[in-house]
C-alpha atoms as a PDB file:
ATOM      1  CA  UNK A   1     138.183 101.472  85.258  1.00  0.00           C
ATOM      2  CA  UNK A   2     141.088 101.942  83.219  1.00  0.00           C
ATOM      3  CA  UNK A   3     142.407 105.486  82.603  1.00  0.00           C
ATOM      4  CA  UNK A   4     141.479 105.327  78.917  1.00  0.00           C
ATOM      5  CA  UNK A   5     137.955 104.714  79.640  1.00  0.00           C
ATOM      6  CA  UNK A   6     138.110 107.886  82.417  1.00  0.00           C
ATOM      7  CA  UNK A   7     139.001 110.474  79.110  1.00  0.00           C
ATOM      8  CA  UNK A   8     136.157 109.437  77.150  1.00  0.00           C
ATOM      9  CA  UNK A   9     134.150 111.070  79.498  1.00  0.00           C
ATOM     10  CA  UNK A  10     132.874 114.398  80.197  1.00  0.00           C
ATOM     11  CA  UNK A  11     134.280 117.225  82.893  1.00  0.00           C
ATOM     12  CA  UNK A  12     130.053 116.817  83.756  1.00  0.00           C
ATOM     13  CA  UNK A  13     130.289 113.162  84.403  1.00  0.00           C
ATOM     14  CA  UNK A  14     133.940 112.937  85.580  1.00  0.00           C
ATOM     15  CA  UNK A  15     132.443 115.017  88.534  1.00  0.00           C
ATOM     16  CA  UNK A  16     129.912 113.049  89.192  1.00  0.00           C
ATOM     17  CA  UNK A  17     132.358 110.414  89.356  1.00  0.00           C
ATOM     18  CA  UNK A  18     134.014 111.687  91.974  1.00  0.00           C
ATOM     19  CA  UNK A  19     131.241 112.911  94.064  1.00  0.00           C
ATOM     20  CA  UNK A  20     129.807 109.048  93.789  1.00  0.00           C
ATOM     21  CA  UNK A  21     133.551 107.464  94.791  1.00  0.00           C
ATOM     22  CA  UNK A  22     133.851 110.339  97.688  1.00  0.00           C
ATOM     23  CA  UNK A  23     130.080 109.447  99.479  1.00  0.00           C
ATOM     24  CA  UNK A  24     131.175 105.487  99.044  1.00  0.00           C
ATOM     25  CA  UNK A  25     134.507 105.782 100.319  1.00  0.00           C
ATOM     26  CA  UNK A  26     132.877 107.816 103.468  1.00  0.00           C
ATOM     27  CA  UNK A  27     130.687 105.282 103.702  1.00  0.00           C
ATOM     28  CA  UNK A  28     133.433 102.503 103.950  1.00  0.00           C
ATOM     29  CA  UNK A  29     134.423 104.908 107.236  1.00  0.00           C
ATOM     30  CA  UNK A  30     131.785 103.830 109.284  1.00  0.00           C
ATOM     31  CA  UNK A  31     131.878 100.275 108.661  1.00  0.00           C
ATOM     32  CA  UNK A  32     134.231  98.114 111.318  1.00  0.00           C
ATOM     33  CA  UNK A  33     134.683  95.112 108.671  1.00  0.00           C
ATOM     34  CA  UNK A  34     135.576  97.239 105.246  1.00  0.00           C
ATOM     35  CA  UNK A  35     138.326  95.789 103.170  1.00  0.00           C
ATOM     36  CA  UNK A  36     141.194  98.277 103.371  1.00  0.00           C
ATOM     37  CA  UNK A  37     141.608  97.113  99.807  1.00  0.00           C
ATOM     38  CA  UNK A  38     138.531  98.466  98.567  1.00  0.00           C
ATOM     39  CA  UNK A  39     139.366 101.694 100.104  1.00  0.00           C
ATOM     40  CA  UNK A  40     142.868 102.032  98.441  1.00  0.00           C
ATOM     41  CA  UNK A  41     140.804 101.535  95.598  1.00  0.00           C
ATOM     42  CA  UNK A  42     138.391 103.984  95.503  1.00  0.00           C
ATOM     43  CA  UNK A  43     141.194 106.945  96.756  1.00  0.00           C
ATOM     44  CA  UNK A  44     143.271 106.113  93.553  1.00  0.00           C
ATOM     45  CA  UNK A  45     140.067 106.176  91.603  1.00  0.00           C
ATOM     46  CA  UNK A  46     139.157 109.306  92.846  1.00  0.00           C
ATOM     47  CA  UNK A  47     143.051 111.039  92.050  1.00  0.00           C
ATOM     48  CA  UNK A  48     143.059 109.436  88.522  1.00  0.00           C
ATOM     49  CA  UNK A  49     139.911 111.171  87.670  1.00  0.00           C
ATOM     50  CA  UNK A  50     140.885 114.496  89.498  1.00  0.00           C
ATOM     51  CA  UNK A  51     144.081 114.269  87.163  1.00  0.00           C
ATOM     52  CA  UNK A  52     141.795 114.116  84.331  1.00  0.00           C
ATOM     53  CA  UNK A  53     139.603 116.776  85.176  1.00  0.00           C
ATOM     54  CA  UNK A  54     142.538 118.694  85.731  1.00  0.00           C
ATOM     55  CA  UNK A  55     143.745 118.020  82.030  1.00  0.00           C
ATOM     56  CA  UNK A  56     140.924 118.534  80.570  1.00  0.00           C
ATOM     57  CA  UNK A  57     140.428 121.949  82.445  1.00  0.00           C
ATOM     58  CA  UNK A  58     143.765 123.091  80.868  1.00  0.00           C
ATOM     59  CA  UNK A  59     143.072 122.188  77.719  1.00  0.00           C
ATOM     60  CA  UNK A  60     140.035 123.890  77.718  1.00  0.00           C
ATOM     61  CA  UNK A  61     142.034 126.821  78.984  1.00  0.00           C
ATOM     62  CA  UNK A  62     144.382 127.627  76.294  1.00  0.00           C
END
């Protein structure tokens, strides 16, 4: 997903996000054959939407 699409969403559903991309990325731990790929993928997933949150956070903040 595109970091556009990430802002369009809540602080609610941005955590869920991130909860759902942590538990598959664990997951991908335990498996021998997981495509290091997919796990790259899912860590930069889960810091674009943390920056977002963050943002977000601030703005509600001031």
């Amino acid at each position: 997903m595109k970091i556009e699409e990430y802002r369009k969403h809540s602080i609610e559903q941005l955590e869920e996000m991130v909860v759902e991309r942590k538990t598959e990325l664990g997951g991908l731990a335990f498996q021998e054959e997981s495509d290091p790929s997919r796990k790259e993928k899912l860590r930069k997933d889960i810091a674009r939407i943390k920056t977002i949150l963050q943002e977000k956070r601030n703005v509600q903040a001031k």
